[in-house]
PDB file of N, CA and C in Angstrom:
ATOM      1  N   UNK A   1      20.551  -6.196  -6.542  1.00  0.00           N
ATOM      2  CA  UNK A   1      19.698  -7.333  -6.759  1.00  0.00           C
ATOM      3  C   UNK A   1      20.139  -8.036  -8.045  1.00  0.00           C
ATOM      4  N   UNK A   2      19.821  -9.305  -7.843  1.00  0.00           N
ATOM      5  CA  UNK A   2      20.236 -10.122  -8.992  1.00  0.00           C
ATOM      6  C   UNK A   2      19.416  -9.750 -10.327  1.00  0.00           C
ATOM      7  N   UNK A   3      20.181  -9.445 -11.500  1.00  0.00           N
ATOM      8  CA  UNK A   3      19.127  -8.818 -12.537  1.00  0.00           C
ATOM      9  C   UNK A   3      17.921 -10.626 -13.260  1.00  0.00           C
ATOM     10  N   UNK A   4      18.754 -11.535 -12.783  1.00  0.00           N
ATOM     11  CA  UNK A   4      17.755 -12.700 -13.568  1.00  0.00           C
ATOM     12  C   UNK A   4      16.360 -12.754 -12.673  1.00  0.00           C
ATOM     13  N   UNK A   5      17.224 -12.806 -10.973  1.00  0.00           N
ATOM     14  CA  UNK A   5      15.881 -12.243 -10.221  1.00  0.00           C
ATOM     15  C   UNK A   5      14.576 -11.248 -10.387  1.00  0.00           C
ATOM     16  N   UNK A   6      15.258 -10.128 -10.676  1.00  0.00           N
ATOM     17  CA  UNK A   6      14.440  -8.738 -11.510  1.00  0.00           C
ATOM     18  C   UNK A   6      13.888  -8.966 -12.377  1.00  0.00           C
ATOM     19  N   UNK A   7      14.070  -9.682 -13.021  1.00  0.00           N
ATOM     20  CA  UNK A   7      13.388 -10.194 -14.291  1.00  0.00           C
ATOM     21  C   UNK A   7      12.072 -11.097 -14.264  1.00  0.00           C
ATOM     22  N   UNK A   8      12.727 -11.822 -13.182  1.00  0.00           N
ATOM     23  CA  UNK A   8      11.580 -12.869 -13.392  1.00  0.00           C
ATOM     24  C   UNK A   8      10.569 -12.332 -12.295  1.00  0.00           C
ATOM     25  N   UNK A   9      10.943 -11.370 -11.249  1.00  0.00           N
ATOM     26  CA  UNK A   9       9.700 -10.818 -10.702  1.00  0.00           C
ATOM     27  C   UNK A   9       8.805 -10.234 -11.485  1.00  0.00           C
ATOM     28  N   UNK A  10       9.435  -9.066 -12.789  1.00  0.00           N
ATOM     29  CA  UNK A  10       8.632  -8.241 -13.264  1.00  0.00           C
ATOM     30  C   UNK A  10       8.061  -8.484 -14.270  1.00  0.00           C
ATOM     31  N   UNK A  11       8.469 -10.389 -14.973  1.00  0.00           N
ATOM     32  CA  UNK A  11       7.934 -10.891 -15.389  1.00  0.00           C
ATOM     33  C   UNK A  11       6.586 -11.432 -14.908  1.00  0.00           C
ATOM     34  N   UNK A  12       6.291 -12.072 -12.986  1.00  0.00           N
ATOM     35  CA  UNK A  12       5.403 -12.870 -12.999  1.00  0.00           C
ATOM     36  C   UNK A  12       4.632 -11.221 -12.504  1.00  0.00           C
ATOM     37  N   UNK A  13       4.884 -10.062 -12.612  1.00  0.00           N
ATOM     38  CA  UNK A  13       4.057  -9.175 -12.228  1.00  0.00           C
ATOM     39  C   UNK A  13       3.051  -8.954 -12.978  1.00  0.00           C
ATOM     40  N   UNK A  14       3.750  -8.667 -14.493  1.00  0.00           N
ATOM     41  CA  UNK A  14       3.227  -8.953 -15.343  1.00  0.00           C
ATOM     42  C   UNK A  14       1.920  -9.913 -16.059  1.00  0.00           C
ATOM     43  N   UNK A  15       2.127 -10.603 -15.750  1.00  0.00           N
ATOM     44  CA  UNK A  15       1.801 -11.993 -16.190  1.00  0.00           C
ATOM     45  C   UNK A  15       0.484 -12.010 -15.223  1.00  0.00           C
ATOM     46  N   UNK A  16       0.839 -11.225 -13.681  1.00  0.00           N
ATOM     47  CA  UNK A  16      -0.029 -11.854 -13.144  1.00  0.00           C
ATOM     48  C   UNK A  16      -1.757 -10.767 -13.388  1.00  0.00           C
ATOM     49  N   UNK A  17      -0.914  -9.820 -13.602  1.00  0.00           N
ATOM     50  CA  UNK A  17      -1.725  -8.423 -14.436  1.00  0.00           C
ATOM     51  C   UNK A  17      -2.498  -8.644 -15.587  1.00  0.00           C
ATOM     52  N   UNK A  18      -1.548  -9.341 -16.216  1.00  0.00           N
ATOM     53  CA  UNK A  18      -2.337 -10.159 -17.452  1.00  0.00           C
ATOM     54  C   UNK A  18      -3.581 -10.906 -17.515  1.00  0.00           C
ATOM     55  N   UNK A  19      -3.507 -11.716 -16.288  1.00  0.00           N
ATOM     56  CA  UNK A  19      -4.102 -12.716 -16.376  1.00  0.00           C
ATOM     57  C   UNK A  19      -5.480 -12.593 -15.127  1.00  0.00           C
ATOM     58  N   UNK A  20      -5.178 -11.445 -14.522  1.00  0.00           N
ATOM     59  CA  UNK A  20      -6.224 -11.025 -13.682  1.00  0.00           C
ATOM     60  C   UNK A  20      -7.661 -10.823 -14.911  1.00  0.00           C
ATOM     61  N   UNK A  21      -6.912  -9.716 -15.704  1.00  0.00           N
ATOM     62  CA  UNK A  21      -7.666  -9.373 -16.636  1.00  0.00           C
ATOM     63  C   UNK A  21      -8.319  -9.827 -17.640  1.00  0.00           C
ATOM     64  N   UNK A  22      -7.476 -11.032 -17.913  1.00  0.00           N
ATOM     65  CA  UNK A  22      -8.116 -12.146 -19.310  1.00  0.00           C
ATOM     66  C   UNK A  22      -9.178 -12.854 -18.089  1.00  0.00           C
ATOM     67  N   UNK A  23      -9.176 -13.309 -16.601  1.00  0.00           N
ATOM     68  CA  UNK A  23     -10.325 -13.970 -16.134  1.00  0.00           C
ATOM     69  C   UNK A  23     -11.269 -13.325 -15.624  1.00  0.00           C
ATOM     70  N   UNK A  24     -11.301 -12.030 -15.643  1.00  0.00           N
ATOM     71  CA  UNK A  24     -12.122 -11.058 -15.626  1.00  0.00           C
ATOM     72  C   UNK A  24     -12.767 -11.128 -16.609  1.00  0.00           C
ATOM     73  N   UNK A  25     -12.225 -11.091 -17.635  1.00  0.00           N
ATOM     74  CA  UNK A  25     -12.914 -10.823 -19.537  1.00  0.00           C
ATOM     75  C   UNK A  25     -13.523 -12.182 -19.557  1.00  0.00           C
ATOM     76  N   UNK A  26     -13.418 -13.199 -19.139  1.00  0.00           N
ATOM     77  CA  UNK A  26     -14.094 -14.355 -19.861  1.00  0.00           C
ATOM     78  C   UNK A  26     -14.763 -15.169 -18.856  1.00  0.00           C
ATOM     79  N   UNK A  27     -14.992 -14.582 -17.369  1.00  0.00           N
ATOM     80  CA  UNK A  27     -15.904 -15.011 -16.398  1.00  0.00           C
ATOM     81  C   UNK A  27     -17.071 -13.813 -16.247  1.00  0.00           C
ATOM     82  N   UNK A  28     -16.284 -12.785 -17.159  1.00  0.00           N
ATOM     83  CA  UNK A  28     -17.438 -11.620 -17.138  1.00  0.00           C
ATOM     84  C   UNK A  28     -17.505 -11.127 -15.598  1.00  0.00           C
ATOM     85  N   UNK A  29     -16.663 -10.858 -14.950  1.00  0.00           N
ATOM     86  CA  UNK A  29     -16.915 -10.356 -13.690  1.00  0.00           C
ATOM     87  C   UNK A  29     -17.045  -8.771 -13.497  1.00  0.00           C
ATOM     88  N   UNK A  30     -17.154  -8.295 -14.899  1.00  0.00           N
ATOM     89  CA  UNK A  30     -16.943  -7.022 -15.280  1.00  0.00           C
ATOM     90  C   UNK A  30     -17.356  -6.689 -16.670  1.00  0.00           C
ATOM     91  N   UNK A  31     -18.368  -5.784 -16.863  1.00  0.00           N
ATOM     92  CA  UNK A  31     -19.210  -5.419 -18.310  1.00  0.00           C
ATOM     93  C   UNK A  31     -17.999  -5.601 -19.494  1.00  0.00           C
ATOM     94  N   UNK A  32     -16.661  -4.815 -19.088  1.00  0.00           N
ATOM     95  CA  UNK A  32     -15.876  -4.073 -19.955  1.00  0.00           C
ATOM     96  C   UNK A  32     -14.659  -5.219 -19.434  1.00  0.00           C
ATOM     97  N   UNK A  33     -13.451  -4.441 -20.268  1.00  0.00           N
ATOM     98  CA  UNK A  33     -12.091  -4.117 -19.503  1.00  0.00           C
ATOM     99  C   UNK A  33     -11.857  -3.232 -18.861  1.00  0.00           C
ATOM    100  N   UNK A  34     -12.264  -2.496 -19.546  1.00  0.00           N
ATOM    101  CA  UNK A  34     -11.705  -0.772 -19.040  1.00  0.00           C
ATOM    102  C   UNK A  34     -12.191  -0.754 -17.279  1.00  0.00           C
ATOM    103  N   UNK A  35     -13.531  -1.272 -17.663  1.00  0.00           N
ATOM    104  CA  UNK A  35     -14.289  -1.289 -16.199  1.00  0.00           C
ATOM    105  C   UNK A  35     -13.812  -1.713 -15.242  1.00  0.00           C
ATOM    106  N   UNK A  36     -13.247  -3.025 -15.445  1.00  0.00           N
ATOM    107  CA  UNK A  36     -12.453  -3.961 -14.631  1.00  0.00           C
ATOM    108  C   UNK A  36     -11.001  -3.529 -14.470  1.00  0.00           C
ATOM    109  N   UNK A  37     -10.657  -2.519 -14.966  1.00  0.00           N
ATOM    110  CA  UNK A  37      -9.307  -1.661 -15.081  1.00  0.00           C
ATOM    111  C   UNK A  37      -9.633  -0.853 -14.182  1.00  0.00           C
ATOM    112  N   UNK A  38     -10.712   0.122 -14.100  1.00  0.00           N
ATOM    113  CA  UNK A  38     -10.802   0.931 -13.460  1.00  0.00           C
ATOM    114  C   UNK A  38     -11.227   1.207 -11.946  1.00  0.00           C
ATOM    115  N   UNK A  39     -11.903   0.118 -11.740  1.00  0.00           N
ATOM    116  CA  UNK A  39     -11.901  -0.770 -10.311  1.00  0.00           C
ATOM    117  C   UNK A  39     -10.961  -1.278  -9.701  1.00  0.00           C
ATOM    118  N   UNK A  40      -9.945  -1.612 -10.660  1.00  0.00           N
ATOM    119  CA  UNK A  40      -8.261  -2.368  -9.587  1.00  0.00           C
ATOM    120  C   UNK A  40      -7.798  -0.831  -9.372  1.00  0.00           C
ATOM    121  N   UNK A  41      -7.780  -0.120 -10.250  1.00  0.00           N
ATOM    122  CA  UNK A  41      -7.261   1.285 -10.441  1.00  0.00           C
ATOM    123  C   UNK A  41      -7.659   1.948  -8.553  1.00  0.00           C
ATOM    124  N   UNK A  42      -8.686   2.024  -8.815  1.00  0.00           N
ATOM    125  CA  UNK A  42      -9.750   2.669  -7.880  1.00  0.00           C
ATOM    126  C   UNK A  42      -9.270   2.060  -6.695  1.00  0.00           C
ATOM    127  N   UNK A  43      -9.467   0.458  -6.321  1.00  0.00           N
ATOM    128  CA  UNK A  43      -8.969   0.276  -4.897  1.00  0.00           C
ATOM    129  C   UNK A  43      -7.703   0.033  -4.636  1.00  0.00           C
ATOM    130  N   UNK A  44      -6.491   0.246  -5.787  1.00  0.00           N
ATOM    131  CA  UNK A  44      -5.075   1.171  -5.514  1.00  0.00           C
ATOM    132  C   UNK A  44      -4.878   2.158  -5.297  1.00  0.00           C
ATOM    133  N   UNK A  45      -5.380   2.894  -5.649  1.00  0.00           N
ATOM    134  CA  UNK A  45      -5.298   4.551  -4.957  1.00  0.00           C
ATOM    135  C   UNK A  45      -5.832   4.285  -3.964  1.00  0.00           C
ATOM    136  N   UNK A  46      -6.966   4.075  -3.231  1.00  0.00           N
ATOM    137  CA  UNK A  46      -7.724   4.055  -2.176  1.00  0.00           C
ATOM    138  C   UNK A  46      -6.827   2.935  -1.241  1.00  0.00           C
ATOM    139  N   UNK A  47      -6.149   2.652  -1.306  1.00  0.00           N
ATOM    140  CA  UNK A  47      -5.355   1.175  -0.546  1.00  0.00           C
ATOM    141  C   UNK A  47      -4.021   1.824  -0.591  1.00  0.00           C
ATOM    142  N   UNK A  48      -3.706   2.722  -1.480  1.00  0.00           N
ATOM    143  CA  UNK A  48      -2.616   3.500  -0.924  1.00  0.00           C
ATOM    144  C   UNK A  48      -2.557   4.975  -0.539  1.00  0.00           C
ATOM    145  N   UNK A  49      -3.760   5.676  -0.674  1.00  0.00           N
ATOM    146  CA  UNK A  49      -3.940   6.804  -0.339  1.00  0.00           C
ATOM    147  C   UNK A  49      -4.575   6.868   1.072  1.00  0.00           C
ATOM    148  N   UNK A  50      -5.021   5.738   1.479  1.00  0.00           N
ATOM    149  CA  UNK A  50      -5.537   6.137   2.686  1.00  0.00           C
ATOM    150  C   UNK A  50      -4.828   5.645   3.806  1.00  0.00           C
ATOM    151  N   UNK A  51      -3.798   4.742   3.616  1.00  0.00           N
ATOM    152  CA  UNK A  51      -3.132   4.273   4.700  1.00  0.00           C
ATOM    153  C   UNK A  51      -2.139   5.797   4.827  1.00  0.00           C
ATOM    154  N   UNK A  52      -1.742   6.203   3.652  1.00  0.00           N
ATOM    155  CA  UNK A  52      -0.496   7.337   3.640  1.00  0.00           C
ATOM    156  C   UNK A  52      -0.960   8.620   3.857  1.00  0.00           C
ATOM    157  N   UNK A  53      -2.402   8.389   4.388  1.00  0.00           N
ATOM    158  CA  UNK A  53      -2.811   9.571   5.099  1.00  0.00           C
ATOM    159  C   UNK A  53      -3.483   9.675   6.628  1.00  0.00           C
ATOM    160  N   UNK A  54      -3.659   8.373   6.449  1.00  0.00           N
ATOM    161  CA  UNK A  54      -4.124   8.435   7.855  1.00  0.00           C
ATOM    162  C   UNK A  54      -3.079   8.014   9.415  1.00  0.00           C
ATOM    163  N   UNK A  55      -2.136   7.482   8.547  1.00  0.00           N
ATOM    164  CA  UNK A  55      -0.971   6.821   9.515  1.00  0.00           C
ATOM    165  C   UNK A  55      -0.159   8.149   9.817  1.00  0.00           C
ATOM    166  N   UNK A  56       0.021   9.115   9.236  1.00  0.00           N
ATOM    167  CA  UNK A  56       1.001  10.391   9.447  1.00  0.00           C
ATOM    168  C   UNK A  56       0.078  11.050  10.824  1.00  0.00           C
ATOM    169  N   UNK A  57      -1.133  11.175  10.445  1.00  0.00           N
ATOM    170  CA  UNK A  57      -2.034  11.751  11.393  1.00  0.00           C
ATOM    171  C   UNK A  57      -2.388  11.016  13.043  1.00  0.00           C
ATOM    172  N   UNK A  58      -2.343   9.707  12.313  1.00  0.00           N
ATOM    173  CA  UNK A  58      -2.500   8.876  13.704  1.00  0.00           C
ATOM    174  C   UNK A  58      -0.955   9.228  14.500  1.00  0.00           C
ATOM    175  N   UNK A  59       0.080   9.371  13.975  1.00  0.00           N
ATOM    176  CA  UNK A  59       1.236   9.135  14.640  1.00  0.00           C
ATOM    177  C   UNK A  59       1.032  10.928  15.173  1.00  0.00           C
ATOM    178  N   UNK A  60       1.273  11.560  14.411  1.00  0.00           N
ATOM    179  CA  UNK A  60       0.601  13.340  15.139  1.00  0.00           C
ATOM    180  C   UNK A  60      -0.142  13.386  16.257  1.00  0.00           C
ATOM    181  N   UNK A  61      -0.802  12.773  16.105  1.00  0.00           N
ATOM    182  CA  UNK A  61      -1.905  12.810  17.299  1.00  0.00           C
ATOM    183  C   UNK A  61      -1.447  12.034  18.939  1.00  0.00           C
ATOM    184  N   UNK A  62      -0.240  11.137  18.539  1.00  0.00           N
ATOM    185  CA  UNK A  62       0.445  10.465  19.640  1.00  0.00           C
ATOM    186  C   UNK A  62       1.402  11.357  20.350  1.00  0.00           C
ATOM    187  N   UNK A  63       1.599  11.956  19.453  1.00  0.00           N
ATOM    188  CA  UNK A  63       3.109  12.958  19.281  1.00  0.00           C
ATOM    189  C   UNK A  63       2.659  14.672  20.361  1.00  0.00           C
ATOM    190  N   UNK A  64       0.871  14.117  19.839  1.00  0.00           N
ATOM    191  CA  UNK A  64       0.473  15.841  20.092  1.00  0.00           C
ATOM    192  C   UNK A  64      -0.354  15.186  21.861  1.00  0.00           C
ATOM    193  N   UNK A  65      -0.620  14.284  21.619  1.00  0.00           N
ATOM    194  CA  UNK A  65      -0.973  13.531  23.237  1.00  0.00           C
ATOM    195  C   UNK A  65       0.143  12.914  24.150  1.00  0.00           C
ATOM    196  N   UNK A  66       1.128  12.981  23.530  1.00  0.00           N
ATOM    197  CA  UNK A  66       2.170  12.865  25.142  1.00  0.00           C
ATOM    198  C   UNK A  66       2.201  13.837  26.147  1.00  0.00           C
ATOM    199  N   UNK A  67       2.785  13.412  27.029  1.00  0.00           N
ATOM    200  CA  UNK A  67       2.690  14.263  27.843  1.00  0.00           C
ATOM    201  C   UNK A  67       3.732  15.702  28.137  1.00  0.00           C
ATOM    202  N   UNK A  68       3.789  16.743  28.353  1.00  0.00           N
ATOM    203  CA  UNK A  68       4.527  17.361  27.627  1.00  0.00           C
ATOM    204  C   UNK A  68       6.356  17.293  28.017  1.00  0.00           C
ATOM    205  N   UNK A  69       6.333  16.283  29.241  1.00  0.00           N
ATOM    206  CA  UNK A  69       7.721  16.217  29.863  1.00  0.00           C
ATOM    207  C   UNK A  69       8.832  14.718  28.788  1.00  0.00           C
ATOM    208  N   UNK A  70       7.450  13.724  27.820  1.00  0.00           N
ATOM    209  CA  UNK A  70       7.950  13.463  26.970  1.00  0.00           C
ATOM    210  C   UNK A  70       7.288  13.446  25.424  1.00  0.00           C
ATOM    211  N   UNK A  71       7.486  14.771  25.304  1.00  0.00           N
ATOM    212  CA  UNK A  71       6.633  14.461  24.186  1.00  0.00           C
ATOM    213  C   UNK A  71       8.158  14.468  23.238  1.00  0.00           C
ATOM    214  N   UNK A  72       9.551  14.934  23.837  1.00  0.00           N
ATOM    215  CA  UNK A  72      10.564  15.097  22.742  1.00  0.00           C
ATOM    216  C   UNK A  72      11.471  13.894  22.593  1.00  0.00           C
ATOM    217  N   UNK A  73      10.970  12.835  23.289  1.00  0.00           N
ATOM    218  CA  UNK A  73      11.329  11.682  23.029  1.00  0.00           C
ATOM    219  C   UNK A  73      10.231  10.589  22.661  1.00  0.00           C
ATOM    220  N   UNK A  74       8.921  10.886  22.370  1.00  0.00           N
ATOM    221  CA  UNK A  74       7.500  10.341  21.908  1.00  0.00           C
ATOM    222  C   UNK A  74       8.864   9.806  20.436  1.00  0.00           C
ATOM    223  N   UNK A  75       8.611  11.310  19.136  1.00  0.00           N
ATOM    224  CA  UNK A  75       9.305  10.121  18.090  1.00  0.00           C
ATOM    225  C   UNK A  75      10.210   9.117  17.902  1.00  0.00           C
ATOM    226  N   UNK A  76      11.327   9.294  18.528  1.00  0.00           N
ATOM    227  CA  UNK A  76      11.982   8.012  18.828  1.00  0.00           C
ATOM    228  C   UNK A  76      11.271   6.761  19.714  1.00  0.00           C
ATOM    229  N   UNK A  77      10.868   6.741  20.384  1.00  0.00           N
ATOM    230  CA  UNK A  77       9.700   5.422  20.606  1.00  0.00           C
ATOM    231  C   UNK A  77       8.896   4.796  20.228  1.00  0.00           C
ATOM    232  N   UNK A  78       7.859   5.671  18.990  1.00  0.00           N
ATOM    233  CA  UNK A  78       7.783   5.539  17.948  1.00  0.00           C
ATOM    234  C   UNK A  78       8.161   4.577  16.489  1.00  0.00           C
ATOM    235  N   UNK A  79       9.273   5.255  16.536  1.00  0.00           N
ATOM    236  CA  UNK A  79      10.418   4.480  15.767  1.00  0.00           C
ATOM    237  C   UNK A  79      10.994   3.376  16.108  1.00  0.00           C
ATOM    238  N   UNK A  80      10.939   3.544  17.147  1.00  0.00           N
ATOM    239  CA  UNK A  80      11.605   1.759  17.482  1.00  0.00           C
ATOM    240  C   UNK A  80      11.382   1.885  19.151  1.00  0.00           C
ATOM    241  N   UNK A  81      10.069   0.604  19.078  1.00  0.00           N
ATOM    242  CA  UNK A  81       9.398   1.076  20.430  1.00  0.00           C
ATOM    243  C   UNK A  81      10.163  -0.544  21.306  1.00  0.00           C
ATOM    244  N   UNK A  82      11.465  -1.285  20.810  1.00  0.00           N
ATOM    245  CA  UNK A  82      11.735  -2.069  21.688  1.00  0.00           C
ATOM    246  C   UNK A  82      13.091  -1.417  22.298  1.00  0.00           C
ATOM    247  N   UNK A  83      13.674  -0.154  21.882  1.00  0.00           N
ATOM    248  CA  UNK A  83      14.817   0.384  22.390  1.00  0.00           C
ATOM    249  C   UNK A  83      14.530   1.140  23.410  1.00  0.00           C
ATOM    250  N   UNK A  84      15.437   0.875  24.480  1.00  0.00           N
ATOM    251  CA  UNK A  84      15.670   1.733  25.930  1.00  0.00           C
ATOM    252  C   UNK A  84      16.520   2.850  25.965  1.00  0.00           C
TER     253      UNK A  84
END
């Protein structure tokens, strides 16, 4: 990747982190910072902990409901369900 590219992503990441938080602080949408920290905090874990647990299981459960003449070609279909 282009490093000026890299830059300026992890610049507006930044920035945009920044600035979540300064209109949080001065619309008061949140007692604190910390508070308002700990709430983005909270529905990142929860926004990535629950998709990365429930998608392994949903796909198990496809894997464990085929039928048993294909269940050893279920993961590859799976994986790429427009290939023959």
């Amino acid at each position: 990747m282009d490093p000026l590219l890299r830059r300026m992503r992890l610049l507006r990441t930044w920035l945009g982190a920044v600035l979540a938080v300064w209109l949080a602080y001065t619309c008061q949408v949140a007692d604190s910072t910390t508070e308002f920290l700990g709430e983005r905090l909270n529905q990142l874990a929860v926004g990535i902990l629950l998709p990365g647990i429930t998608l392994p299981l949903v796909i198990g459960l496809f894997i464990a409901a085929a039928r048993p003449h294909t269940a050893p070609g279920t993961p590859d279909a799976l994986s790429d369900p427009w290939a023959r």
